[in-house]
Protein backbone atom coordinates (compact mmCIF):
# COMPACT_ATOMS: atom_id res chain seq x y z
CA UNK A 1 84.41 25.23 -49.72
CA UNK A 2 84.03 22.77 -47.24
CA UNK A 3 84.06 24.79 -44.73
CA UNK A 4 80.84 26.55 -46.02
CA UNK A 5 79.48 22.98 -46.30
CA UNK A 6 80.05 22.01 -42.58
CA UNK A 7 78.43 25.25 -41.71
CA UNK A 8 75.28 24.06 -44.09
CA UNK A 9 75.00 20.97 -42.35
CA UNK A 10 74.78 22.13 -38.71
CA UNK A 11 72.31 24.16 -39.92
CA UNK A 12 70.04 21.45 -41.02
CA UNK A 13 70.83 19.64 -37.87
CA UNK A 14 69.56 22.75 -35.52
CA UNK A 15 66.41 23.05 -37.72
CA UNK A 16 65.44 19.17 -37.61
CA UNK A 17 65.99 19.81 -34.03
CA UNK A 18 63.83 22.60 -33.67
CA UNK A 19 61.03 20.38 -35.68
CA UNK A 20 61.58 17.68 -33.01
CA UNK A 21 60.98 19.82 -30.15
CA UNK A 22 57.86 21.06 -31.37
CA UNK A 23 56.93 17.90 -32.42
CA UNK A 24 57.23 16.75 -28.48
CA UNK A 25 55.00 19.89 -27.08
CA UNK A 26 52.21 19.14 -30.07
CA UNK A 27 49.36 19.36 -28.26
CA UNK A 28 47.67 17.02 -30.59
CA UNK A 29 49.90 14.45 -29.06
CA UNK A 30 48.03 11.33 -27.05
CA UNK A 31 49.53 11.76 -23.96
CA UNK A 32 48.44 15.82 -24.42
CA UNK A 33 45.17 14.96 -25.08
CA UNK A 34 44.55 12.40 -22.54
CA UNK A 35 45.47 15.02 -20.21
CA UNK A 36 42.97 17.12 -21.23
CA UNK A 37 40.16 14.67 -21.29
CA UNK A 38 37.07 15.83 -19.51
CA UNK A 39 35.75 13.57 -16.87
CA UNK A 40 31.77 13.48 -16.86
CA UNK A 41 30.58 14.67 -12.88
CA UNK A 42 28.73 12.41 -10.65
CA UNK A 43 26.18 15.11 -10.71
CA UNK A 44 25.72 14.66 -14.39
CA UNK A 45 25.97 11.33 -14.99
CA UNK A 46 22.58 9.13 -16.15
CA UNK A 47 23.34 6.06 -14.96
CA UNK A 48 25.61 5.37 -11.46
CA UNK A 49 27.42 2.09 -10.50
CA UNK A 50 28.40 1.53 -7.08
CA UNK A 51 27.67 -0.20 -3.93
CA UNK A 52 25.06 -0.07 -0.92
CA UNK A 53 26.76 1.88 2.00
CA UNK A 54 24.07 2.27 4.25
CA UNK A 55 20.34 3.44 4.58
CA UNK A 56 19.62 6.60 6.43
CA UNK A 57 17.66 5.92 9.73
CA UNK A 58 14.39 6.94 9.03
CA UNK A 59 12.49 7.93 5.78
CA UNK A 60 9.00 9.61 5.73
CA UNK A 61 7.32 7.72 2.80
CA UNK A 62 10.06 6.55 0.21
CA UNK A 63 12.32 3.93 0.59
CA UNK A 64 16.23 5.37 0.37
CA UNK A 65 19.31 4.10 0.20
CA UNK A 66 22.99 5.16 0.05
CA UNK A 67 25.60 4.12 -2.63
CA UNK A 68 29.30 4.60 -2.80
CA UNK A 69 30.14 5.06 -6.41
CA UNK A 70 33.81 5.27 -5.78
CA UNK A 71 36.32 8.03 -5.08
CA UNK A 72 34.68 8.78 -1.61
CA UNK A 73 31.70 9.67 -3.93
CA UNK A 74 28.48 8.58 -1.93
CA UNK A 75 24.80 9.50 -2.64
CA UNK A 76 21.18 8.99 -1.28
CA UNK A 77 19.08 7.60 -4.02
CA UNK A 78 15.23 7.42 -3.42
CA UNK A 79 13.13 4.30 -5.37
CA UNK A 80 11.59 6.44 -8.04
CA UNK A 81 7.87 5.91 -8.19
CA UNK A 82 7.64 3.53 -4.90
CA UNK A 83 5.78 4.66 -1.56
CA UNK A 84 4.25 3.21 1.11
CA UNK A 85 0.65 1.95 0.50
CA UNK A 86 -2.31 3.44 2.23
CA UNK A 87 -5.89 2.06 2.53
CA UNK A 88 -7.15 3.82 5.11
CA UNK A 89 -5.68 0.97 7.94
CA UNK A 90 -3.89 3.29 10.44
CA UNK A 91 -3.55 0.44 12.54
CA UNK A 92 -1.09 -1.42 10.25
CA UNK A 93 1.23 1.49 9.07
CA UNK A 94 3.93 1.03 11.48
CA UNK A 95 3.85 -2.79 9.85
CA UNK A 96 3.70 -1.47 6.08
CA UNK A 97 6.65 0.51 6.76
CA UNK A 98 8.56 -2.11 8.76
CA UNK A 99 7.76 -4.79 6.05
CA UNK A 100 8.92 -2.29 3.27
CA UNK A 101 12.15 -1.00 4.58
CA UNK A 102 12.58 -4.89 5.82
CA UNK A 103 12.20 -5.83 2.15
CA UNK A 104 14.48 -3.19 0.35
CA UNK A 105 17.34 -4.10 3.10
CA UNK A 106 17.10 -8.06 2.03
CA UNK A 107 17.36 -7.03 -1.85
CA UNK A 108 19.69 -4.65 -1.24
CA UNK A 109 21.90 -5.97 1.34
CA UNK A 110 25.42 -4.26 2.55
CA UNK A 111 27.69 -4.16 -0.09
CA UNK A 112 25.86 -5.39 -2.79
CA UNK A 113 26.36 -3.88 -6.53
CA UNK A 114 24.00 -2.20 -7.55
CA UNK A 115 23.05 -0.26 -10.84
CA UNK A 116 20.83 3.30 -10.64
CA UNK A 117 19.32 5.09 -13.85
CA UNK A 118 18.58 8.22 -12.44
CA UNK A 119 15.39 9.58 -12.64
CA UNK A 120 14.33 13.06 -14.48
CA UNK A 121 11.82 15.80 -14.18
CA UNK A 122 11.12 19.34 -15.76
CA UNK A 123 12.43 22.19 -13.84
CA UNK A 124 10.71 24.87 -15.58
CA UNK A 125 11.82 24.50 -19.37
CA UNK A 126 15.18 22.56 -18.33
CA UNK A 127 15.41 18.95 -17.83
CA UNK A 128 17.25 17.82 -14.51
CA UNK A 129 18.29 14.56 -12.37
CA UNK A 130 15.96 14.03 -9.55
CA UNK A 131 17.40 12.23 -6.19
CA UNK A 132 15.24 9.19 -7.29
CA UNK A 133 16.43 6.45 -9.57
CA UNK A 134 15.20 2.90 -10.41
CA UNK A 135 17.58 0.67 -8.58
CA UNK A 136 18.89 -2.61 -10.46
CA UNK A 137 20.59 -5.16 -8.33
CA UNK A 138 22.63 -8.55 -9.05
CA UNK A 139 22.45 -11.67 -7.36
CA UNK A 140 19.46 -10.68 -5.33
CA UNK A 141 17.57 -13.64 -5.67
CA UNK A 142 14.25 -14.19 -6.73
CA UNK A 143 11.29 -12.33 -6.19
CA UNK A 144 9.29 -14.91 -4.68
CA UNK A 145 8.89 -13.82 -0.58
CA UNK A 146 5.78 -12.74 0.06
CA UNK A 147 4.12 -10.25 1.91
CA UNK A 148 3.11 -9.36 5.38
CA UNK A 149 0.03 -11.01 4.82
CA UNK A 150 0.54 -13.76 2.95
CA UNK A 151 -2.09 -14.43 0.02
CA UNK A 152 -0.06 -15.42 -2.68
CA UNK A 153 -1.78 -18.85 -3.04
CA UNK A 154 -5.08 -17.16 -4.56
CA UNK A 155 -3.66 -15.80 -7.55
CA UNK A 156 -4.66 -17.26 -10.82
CA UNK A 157 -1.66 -18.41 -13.25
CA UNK A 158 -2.06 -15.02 -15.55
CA UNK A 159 -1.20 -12.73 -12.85
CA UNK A 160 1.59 -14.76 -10.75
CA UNK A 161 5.02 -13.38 -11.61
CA UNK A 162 7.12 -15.75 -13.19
CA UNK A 163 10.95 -16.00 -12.75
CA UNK A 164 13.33 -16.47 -15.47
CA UNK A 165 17.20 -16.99 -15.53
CA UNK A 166 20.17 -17.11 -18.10
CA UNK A 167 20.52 -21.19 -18.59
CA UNK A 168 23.77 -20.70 -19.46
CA UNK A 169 24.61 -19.17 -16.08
CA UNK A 170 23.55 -20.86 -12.94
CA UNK A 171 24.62 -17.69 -10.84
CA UNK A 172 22.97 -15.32 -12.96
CA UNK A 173 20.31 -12.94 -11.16
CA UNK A 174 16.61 -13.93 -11.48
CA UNK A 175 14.59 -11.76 -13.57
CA UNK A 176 11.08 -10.91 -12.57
CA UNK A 177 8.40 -11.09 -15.46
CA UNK A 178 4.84 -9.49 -15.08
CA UNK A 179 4.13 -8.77 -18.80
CA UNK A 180 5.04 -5.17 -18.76
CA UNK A 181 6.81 -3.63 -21.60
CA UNK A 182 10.55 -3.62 -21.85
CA UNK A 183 13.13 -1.34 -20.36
CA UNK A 184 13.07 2.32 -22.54
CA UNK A 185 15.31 2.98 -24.98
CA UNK A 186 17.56 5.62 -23.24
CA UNK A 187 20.03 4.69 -20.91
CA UNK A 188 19.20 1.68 -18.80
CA UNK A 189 20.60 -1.07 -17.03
CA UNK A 190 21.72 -4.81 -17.87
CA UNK A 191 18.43 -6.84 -18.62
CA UNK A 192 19.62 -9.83 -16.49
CA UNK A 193 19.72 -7.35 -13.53
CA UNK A 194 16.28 -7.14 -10.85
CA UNK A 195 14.90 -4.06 -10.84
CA UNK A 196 13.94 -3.74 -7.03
CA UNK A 197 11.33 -0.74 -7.93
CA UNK A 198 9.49 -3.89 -9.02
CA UNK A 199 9.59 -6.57 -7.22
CA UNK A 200 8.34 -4.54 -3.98
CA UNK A 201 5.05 -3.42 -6.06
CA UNK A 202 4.68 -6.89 -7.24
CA UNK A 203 4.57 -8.16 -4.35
CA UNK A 204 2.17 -5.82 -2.70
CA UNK A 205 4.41 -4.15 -0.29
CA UNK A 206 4.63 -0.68 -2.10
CA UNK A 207 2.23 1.64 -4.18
CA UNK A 208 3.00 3.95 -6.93
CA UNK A 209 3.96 6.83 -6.20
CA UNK A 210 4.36 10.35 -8.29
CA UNK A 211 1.70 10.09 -9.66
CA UNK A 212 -0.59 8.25 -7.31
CA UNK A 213 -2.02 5.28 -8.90
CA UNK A 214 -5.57 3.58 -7.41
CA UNK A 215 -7.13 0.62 -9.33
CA UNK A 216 -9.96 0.32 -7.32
CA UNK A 217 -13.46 0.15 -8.78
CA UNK A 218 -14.44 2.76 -6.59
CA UNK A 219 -11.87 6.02 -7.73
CA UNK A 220 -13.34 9.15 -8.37
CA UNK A 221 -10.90 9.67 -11.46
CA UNK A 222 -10.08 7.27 -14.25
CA UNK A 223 -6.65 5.54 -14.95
CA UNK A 224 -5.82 8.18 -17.76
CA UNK A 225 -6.94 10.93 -15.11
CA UNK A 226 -4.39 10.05 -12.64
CA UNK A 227 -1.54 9.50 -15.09
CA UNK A 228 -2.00 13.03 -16.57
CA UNK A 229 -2.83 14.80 -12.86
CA UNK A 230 -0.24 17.58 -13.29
CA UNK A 231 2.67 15.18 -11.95
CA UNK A 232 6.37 16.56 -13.00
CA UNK A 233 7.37 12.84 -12.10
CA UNK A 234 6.22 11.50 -15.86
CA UNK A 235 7.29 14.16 -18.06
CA UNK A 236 10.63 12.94 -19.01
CA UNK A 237 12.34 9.73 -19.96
CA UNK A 238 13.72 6.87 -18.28
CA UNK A 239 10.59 7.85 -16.23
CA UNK A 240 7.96 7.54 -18.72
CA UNK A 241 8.77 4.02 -19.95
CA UNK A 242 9.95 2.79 -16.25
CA UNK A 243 6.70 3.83 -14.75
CA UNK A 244 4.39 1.21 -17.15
CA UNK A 245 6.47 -1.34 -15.92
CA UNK A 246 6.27 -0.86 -12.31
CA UNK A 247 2.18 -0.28 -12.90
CA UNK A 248 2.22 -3.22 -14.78
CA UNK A 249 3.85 -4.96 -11.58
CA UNK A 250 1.52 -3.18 -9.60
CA UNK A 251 -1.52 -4.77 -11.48
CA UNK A 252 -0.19 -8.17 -10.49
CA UNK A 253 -0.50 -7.63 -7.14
CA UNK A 254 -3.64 -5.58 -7.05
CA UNK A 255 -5.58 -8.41 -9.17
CA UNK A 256 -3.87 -11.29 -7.43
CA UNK A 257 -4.75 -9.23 -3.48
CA UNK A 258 -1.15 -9.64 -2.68
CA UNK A 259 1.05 -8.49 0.29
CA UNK A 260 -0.82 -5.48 1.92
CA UNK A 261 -3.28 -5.43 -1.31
CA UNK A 262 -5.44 -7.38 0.64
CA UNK A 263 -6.03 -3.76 2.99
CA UNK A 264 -6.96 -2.06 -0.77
CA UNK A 265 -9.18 -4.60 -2.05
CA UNK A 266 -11.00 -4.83 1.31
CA UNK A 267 -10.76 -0.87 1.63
CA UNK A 268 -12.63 -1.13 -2.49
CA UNK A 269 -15.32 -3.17 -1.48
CA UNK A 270 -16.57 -0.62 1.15
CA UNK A 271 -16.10 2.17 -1.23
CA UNK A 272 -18.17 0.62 -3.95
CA UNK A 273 -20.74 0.01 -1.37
CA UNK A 274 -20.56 3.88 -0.03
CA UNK A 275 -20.54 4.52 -3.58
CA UNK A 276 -23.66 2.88 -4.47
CA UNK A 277 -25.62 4.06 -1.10
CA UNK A 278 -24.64 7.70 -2.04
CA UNK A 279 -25.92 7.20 -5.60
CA UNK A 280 -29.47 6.20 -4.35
CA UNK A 281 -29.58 8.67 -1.71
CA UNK A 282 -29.19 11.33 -4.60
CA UNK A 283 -31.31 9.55 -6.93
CA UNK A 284 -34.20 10.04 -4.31
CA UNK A 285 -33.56 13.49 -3.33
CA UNK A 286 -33.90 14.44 -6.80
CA UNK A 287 -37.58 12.84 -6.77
CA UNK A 288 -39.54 11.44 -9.79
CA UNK A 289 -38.26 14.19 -12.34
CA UNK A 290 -34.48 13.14 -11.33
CA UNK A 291 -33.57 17.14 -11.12
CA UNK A 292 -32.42 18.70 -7.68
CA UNK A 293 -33.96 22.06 -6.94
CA UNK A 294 -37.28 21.21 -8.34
CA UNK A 295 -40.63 21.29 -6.49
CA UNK A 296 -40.46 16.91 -6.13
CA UNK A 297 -37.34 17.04 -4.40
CA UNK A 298 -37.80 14.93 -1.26
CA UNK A 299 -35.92 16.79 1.60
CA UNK A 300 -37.01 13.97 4.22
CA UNK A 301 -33.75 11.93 5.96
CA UNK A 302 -32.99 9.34 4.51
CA UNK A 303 -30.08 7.18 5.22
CA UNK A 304 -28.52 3.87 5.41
CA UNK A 305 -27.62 1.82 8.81
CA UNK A 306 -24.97 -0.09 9.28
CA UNK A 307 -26.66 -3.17 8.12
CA UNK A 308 -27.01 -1.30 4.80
CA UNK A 309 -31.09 -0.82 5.43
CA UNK A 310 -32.00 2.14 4.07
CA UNK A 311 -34.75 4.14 6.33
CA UNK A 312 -35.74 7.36 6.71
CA UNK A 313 -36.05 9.58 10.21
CA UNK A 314 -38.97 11.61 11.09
CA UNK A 315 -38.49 14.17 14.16
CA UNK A 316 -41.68 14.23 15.97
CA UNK A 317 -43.05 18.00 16.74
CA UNK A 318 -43.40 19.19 20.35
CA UNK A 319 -46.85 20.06 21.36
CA UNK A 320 -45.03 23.01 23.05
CA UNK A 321 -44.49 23.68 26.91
CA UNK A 322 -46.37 22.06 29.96
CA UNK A 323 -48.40 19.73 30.32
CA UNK A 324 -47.84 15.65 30.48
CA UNK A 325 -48.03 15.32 26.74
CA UNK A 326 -45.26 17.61 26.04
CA UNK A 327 -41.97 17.37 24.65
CA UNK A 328 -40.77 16.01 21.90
CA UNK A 329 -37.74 14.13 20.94
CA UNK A 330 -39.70 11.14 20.05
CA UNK A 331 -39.16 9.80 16.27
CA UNK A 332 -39.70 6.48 14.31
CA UNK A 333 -37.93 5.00 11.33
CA UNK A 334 -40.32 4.12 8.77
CA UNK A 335 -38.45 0.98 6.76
CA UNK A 336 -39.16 1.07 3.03
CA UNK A 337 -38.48 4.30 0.40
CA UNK A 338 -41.79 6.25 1.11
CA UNK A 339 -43.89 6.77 4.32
């Protein structure tokens, strides 16, 4: 009898065992299922933390960057929405590009930590990362350097950007304030952080970009226009929200004629003039009934000089060959609207 027993007992011992070891190769175990944790790509990640390596040696109209987010991870990142202004000054554009890449190095120095929320667009039907992404930065300082040509002193007190910080942290980042709305909803980064996308539109050195964006008086389409012209760049979020901040930054330094704003505004003025000119050339060609085509229409050449004196040139008619009286190529201006 207690031999059977002994034998019962060892048993039980082999199958506690047996429960043990399976208990050790559970897969539901924590060290099983750390193992098998999946680790979000680069590639696929919305927002990247990392460092400024370098900046690539040239760039054709964006500013760029590189950042080393870790693990010999590095990536080019493009300023969503920023590019180079243009209004019509050829002769400064090797300074607008100096001034801007100049700018973007200071904020984003060497080493400095730096925040990206990637940018997205459509690709067809599927949403995707773009190489662009709006670049927070701490410790950058403030916002207050201005342009290549300095005209900060003529804005008024409702467009000049104001700078904020945390009291409670004398180190803490300055935050540039222009009135625009806040950061989106979807991934973004800390609030205390600068968003350099920003700064460099408000303080004139950079236009938007993706879409285009021209304030002036004088554009051929209206604000709404441009927003919706077919652009993939605003179709998507953080994109969306991001972009009516940096117009909203933009507006600052278009109303205050900041930085290389001072080019645009000068560039309007002649517009709205060319604008006007061309309005009463077509008014008069149209003649009294105000319809082209019609028998009124005056076909006579009229035009403007360049003390914006409008005049009208008559060819003369040749009285044919020979004779001392000949020739042509005479002419007069007759000043006033009718001769």
């Amino acid at each position: 009898m207690a031999k059977k027993n002994k034998w019962a007992v060892g048993a039980a011992v082999i199958v506690v065992l047996a429960m043990f070891g399976s208990c050790n190769d559970d897969s539901s175990s924590p060290s099983s299922k750390a193992a098998r944790t999946t680790t979000v790509q680069v590639k696929d990640q919305e927002i990247w933390t990392g460092t400024v390596a370098a900046y690539p040696s040239s760039y054709s109209f964006s500013p760029e960057i590189h950042v080393d987010l870790g693990n010999g991870n590095i990536e080019s990142v493009r300023l969503a929405h920023i590019g180079e202004p243009d209004c019509g000054n050829s002769s400064t554009s090797d300074q607008r590009r100096a001034s801007l890449r100049g700018r973007v190095q200071q904020l984003l120095p060497l080493g400095a930590r730096v925040t990206v929320v990637r940018g997205r667009e459509l690709a067809g039907t599927d949403p995707r990362f773009t190489d662009e992404g709006f670049v927070f930065v701490e410790g950058a300082g403030t916002p207050t350097t201005t342009g290549p040509t300095p005209t900060s002193s003529s804005m008024g007190p409702s467009s000049t950007p104001t700078i904020t910080s945390d009291p409670t942290d004398a180190t803490t980042s300055a935050v540039i304030s222009t009135g625009a709305s806040s950061a989106p909803a979807t991934p973004t980064a800390n609030s205390e952080e600068l968003l350099v996308n920003e700064v460099l539109l408000a303080e004139g050195l950079a236009a938007p970009d993706d879409p285009d964006i021209d304030l002036s008086a004088a554009a051929s389409k209206t604000l709404e226009q441009q927003w919706y012209s077919g652009s993939s760049g605003l179709e998507l979020e953080p994109n969306i929200s991001y972009f009516n901040r940096l117009l909203s930054a933009h507006r600052v330094a278009w109303d205050g004629t900041v930085g290389f704003m001072t080019d645009c505004r000068a560039k309007e003025a002649k517009d709205l003039v060319d604008k006007q000119q061309r309005e009463e050339l077509d008014r008069i060609r149209r003649g009294p009934d105000g319809e082209l085509g019609t028998d009124d229409d005056d076909t006579r050449f009229w035009r403007y000089d360049e003390d914006g004196n409008l005049s009208i040139y008559t060819p003369s008619v040749g009285s044919g060959s020979g004779g001392s009286g000949g020739g042509g190529g005479g002419g007069h201006r007759c000043r006033g609207r009718w001769c």
